[in-house]
PDB file of N, CA and C in Angstrom:
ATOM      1  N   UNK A   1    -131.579 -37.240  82.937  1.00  0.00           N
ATOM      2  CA  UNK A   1    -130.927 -38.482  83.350  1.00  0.00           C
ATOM      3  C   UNK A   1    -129.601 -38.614  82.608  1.00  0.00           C
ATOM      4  N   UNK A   2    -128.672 -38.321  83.490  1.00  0.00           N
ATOM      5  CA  UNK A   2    -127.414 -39.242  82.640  1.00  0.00           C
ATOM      6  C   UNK A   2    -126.732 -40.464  82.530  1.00  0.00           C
ATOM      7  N   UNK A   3    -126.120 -40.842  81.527  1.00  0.00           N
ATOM      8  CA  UNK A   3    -125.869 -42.044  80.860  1.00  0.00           C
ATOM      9  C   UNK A   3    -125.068 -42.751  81.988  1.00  0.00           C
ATOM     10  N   UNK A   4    -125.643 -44.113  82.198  1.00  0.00           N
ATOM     11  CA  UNK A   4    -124.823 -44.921  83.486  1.00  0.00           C
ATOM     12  C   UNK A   4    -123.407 -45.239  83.503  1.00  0.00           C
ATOM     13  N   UNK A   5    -122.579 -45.380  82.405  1.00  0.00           N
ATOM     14  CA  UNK A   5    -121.428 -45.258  81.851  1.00  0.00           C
ATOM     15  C   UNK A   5    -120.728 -43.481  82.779  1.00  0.00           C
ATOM     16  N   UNK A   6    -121.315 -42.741  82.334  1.00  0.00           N
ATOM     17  CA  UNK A   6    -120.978 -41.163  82.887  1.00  0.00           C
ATOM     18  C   UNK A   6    -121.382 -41.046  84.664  1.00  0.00           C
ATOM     19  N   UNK A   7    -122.531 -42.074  85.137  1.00  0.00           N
ATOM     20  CA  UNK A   7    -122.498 -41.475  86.470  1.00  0.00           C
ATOM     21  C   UNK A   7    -121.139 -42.670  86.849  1.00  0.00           C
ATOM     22  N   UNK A   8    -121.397 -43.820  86.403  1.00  0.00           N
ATOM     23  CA  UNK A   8    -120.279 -44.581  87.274  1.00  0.00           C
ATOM     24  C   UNK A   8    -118.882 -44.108  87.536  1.00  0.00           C
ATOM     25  N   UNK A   9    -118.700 -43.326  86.012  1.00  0.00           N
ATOM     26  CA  UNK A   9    -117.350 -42.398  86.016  1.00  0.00           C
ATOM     27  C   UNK A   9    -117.217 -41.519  86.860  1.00  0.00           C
ATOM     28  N   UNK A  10    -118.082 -40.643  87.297  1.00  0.00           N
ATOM     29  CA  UNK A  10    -118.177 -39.470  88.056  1.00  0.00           C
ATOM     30  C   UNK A  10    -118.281 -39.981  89.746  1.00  0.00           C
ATOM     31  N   UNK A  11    -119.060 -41.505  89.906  1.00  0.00           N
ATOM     32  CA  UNK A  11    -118.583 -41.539  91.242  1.00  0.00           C
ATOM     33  C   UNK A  11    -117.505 -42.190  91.759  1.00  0.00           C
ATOM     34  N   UNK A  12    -116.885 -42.806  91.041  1.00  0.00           N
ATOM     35  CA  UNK A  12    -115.364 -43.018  90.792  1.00  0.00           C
ATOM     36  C   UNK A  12    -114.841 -42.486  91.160  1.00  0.00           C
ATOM     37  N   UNK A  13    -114.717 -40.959  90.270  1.00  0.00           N
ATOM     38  CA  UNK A  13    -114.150 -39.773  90.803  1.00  0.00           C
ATOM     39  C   UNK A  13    -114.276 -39.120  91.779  1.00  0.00           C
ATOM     40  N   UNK A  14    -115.464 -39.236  92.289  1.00  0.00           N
ATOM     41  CA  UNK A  14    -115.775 -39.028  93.823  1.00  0.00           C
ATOM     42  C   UNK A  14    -115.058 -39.547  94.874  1.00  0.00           C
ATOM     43  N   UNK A  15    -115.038 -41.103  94.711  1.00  0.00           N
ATOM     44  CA  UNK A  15    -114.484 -42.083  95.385  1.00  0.00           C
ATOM     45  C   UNK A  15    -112.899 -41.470  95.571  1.00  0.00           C
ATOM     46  N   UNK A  16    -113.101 -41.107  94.337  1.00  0.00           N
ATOM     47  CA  UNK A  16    -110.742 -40.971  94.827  1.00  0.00           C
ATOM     48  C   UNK A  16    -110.516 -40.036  95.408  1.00  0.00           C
ATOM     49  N   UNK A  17    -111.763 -38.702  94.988  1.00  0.00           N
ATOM     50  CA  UNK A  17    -111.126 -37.775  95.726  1.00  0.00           C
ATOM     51  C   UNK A  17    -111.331 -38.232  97.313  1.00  0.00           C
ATOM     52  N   UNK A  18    -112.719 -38.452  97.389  1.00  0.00           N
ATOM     53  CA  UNK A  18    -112.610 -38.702  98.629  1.00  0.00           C
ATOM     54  C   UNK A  18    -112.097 -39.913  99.810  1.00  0.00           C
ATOM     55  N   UNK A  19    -111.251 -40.503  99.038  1.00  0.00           N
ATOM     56  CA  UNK A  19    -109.811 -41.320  99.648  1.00  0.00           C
ATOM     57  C   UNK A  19    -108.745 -40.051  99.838  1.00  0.00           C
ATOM     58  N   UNK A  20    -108.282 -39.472  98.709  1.00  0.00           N
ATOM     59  CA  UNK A  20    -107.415 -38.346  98.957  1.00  0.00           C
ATOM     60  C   UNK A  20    -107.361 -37.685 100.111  1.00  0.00           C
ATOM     61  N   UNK A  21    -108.723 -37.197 100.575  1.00  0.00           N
ATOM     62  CA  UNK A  21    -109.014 -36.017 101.561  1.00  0.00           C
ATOM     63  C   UNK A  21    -109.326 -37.440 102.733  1.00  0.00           C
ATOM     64  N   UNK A  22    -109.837 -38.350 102.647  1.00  0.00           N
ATOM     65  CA  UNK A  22    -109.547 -38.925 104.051  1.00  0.00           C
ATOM     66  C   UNK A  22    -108.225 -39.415 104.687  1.00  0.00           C
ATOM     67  N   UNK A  23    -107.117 -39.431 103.316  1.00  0.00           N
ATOM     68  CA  UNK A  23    -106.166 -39.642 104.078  1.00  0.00           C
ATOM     69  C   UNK A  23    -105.263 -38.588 104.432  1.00  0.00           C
ATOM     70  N   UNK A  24    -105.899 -37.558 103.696  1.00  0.00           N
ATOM     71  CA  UNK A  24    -105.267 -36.372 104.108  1.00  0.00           C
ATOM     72  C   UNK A  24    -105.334 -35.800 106.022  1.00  0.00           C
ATOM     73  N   UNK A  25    -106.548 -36.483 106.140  1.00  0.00           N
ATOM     74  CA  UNK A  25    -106.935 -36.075 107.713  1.00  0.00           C
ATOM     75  C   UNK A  25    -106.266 -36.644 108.677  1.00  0.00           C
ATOM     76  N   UNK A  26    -106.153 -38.346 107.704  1.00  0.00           N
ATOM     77  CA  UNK A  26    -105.842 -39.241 108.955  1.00  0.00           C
ATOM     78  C   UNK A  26    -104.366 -38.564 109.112  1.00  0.00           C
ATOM     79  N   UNK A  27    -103.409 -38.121 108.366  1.00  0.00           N
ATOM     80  CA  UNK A  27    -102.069 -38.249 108.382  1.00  0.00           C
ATOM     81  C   UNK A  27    -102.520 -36.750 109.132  1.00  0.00           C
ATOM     82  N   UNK A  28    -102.641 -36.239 109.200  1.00  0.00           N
ATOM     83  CA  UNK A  28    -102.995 -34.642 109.821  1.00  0.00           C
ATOM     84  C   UNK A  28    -103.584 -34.893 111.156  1.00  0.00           C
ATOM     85  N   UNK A  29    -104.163 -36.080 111.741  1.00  0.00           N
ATOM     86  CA  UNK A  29    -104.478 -36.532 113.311  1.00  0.00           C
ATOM     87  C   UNK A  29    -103.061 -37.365 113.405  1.00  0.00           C
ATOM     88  N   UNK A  30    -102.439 -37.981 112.739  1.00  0.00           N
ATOM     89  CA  UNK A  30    -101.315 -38.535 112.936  1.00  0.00           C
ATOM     90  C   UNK A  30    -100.318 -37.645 113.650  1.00  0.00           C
ATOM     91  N   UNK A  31    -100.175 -36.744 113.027  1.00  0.00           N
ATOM     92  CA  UNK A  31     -98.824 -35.573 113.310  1.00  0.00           C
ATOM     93  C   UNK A  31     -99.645 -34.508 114.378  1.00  0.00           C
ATOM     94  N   UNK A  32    -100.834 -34.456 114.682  1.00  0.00           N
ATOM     95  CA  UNK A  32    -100.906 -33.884 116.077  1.00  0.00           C
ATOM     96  C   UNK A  32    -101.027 -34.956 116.866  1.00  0.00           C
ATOM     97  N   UNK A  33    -101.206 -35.920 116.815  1.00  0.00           N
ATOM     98  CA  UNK A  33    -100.782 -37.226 117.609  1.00  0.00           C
ATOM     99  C   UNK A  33     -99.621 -37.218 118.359  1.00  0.00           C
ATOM    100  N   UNK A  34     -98.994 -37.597 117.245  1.00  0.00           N
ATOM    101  CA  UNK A  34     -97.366 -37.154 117.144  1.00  0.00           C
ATOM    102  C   UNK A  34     -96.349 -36.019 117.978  1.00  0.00           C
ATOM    103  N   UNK A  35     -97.171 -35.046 117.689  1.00  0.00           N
ATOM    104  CA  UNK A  35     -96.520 -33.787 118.487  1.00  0.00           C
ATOM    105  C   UNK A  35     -96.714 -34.219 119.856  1.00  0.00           C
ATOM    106  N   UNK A  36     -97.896 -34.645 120.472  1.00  0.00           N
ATOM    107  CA  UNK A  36     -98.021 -34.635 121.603  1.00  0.00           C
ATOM    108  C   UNK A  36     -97.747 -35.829 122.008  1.00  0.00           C
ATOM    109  N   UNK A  37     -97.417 -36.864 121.468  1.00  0.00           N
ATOM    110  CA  UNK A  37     -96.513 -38.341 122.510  1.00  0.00           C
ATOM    111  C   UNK A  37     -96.166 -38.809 121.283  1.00  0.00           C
ATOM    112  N   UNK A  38     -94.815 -38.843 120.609  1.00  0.00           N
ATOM    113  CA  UNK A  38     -94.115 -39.176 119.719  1.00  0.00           C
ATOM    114  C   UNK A  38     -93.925 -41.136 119.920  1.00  0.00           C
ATOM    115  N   UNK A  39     -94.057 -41.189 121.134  1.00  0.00           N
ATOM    116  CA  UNK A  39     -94.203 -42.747 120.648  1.00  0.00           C
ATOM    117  C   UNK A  39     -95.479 -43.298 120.521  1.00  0.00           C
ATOM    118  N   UNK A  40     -96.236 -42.656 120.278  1.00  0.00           N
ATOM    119  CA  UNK A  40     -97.727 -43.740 120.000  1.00  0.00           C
ATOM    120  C   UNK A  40     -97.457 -44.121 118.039  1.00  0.00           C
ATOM    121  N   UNK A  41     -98.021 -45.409 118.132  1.00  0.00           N
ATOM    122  CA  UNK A  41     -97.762 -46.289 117.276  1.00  0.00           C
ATOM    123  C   UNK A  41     -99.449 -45.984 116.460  1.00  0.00           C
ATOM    124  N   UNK A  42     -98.962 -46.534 114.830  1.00  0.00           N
ATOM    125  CA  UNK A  42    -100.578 -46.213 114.245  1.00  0.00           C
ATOM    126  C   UNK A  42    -101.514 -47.351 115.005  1.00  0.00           C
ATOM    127  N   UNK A  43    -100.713 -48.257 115.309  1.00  0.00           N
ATOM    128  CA  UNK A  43    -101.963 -49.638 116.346  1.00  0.00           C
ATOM    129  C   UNK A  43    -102.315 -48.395 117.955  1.00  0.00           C
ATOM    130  N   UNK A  44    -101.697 -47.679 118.482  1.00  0.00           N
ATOM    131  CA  UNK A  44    -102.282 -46.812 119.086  1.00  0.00           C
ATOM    132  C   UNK A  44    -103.252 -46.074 118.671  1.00  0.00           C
ATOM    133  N   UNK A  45    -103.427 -45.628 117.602  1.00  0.00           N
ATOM    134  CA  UNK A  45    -103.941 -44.513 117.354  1.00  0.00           C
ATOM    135  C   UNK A  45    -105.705 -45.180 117.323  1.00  0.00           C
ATOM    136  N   UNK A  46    -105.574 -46.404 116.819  1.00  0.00           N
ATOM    137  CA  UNK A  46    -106.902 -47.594 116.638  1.00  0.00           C
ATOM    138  C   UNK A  46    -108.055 -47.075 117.720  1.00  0.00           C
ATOM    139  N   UNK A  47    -106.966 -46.807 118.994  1.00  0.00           N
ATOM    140  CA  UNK A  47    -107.764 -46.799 120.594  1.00  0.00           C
ATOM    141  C   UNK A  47    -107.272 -45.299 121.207  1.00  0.00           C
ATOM    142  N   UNK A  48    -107.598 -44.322 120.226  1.00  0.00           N
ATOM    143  CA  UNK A  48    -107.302 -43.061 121.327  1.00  0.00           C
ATOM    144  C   UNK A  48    -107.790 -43.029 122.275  1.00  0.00           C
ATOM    145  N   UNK A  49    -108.931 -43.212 122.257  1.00  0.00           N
ATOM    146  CA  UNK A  49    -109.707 -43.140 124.138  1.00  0.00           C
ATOM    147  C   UNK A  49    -108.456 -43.619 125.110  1.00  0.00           C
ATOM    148  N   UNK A  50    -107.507 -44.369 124.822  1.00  0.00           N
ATOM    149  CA  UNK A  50    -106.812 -44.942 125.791  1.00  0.00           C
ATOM    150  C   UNK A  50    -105.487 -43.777 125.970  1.00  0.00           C
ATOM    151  N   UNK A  51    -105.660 -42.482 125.333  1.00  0.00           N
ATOM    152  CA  UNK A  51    -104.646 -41.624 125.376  1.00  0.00           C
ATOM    153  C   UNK A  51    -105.513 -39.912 125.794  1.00  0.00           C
ATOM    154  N   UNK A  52    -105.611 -39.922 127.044  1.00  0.00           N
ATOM    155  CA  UNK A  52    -106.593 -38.928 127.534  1.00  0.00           C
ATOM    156  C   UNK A  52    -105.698 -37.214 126.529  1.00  0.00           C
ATOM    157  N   UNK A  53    -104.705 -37.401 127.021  1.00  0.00           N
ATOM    158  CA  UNK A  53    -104.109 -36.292 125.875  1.00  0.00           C
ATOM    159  C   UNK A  53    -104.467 -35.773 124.814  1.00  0.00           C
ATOM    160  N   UNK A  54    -104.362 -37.028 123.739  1.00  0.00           N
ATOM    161  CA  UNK A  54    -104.569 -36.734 122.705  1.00  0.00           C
ATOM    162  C   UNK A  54    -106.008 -36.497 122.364  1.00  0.00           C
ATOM    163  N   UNK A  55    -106.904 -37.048 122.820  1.00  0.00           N
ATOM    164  CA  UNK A  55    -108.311 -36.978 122.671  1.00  0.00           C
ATOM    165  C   UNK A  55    -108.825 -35.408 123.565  1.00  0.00           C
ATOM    166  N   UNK A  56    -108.077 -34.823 124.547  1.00  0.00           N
ATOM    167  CA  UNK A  56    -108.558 -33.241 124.906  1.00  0.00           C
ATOM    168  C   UNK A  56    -107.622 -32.485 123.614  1.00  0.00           C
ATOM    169  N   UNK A  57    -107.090 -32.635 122.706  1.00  0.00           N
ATOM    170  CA  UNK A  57    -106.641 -31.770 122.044  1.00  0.00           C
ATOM    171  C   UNK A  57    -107.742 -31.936 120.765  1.00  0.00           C
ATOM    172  N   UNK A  58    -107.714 -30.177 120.620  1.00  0.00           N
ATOM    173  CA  UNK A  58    -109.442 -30.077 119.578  1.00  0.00           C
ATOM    174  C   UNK A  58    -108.713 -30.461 117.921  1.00  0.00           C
ATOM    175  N   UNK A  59    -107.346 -29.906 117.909  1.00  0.00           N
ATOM    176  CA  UNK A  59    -107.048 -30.256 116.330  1.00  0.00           C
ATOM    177  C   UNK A  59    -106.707 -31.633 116.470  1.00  0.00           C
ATOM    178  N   UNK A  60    -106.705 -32.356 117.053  1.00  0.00           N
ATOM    179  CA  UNK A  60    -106.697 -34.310 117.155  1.00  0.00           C
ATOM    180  C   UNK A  60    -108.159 -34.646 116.896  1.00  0.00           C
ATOM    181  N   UNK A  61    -108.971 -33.849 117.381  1.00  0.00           N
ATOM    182  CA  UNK A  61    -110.356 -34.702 117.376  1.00  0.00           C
ATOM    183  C   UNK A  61    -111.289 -33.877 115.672  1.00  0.00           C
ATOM    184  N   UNK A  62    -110.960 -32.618 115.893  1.00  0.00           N
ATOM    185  CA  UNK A  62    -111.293 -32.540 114.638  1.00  0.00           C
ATOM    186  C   UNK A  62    -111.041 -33.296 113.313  1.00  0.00           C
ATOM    187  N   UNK A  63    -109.412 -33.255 113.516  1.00  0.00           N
ATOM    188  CA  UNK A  63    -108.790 -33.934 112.027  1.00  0.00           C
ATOM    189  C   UNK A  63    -109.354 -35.464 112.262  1.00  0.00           C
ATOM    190  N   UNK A  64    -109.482 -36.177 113.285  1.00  0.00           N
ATOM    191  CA  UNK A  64    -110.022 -37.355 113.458  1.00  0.00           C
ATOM    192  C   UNK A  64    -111.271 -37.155 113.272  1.00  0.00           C
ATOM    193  N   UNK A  65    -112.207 -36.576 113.409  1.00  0.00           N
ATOM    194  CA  UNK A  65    -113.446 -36.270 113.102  1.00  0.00           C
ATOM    195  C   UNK A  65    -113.951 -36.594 111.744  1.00  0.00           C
ATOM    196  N   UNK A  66    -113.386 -35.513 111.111  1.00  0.00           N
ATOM    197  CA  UNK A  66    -113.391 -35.158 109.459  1.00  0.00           C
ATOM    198  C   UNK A  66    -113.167 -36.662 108.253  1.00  0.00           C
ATOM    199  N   UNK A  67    -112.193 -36.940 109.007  1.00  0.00           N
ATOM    200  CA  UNK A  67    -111.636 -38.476 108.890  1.00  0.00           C
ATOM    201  C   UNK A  67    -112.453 -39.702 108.536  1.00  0.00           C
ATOM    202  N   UNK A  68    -113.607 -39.524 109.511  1.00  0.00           N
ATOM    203  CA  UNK A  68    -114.005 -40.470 109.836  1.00  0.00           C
ATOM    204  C   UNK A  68    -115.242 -40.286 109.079  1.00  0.00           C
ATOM    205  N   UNK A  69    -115.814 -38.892 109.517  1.00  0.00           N
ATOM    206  CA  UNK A  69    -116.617 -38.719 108.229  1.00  0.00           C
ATOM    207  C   UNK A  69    -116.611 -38.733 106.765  1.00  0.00           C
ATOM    208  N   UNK A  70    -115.346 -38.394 106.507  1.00  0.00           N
ATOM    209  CA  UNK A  70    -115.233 -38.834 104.884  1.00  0.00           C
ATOM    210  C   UNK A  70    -115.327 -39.945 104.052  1.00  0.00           C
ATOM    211  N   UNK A  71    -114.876 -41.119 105.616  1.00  0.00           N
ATOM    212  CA  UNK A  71    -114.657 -42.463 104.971  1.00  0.00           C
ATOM    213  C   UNK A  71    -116.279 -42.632 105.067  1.00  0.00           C
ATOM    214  N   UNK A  72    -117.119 -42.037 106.370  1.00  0.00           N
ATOM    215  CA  UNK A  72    -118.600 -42.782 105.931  1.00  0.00           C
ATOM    216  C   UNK A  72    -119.166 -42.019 104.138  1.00  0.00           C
ATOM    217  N   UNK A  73    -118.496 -41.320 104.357  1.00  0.00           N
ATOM    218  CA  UNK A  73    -119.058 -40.737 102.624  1.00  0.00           C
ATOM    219  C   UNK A  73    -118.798 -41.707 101.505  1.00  0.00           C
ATOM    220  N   UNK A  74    -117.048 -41.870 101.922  1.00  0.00           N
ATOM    221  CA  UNK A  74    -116.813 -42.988 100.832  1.00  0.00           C
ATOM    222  C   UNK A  74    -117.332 -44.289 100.232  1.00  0.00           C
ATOM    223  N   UNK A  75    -117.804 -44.498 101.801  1.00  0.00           N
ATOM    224  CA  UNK A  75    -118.548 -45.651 101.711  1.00  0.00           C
ATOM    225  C   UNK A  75    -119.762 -46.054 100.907  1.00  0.00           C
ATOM    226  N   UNK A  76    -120.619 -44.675 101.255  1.00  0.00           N
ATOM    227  CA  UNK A  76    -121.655 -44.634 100.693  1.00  0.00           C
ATOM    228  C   UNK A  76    -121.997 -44.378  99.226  1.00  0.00           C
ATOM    229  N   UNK A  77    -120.602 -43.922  98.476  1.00  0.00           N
ATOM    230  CA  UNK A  77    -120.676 -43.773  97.441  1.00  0.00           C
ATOM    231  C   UNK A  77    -120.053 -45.149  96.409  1.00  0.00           C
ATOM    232  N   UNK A  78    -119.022 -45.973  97.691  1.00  0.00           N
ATOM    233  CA  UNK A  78    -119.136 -47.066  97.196  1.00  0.00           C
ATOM    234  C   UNK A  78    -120.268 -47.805  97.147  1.00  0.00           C
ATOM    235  N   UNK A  79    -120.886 -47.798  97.392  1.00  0.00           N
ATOM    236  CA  UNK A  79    -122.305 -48.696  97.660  1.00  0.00           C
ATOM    237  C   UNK A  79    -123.011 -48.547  96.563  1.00  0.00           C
ATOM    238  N   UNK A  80    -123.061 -47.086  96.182  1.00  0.00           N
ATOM    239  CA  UNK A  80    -124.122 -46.432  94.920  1.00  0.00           C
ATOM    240  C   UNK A  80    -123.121 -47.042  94.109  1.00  0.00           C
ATOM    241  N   UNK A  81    -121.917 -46.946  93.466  1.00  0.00           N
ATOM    242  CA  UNK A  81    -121.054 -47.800  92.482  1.00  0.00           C
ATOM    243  C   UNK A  81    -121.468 -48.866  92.563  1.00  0.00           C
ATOM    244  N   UNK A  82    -121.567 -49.769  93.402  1.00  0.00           N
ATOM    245  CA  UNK A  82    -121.807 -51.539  93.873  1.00  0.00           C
ATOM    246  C   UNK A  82    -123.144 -51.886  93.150  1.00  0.00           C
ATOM    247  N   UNK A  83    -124.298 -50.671  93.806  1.00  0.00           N
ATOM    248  CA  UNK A  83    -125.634 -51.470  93.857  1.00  0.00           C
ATOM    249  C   UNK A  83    -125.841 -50.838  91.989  1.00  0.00           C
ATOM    250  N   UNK A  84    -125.211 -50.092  91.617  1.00  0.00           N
ATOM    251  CA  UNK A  84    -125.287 -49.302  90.703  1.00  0.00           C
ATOM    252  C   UNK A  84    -124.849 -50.618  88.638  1.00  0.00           C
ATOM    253  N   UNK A  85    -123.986 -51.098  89.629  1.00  0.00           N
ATOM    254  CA  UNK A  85    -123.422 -51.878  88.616  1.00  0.00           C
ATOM    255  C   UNK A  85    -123.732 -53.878  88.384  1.00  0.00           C
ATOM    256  N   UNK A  86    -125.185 -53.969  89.607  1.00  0.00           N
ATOM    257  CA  UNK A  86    -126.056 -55.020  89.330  1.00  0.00           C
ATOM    258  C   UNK A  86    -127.103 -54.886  88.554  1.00  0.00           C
ATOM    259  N   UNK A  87    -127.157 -53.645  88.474  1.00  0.00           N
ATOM    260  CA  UNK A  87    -128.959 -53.495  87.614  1.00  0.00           C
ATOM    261  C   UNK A  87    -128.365 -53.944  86.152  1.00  0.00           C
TER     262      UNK A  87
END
């Protein structure tokens, strides 16, 4: 068992990296966004379904993919920080 002081630190560190790498994705679905209709706005991007284009292109849906999964990671590790720091 390690000391609660050391896990809170370590998922901290989790937490940032994994902000880092989710925004690394989003800006990486941004710019194949981008390539393919230079005027969609980030309030576009909210509703790709409404951009048949961008949603058949596989490096848009991947990097959006990845994205989206990271933030559910983040989440969850915020939670373990949260529920972690009532006991």
């Amino acid at each position: 068992m390690i000391p609660q002081e050391t896990e809170e630190m370590l998922l901290s560190l989790i937490e940032n990296e994994l902000s880092s790498l989710h925004n690394h994705y989003l800006q990486r679905a941004k710019a194949v966004a981008h390539e393919i209709n230079p005027r969609l706005t980030d309030e576009d991007l909210l509703n790709p379904d409404n951009f048949p284009d961008i949603m058949q292109d596989p490096r848009y849906t991947y990097a959006d993919g990845l994205a989206a999964g990271i933030l559910s990671a983040k989440m969850a590790i915020k939670a373990a920080i949260y529920s972690g720091s009532k006991d």
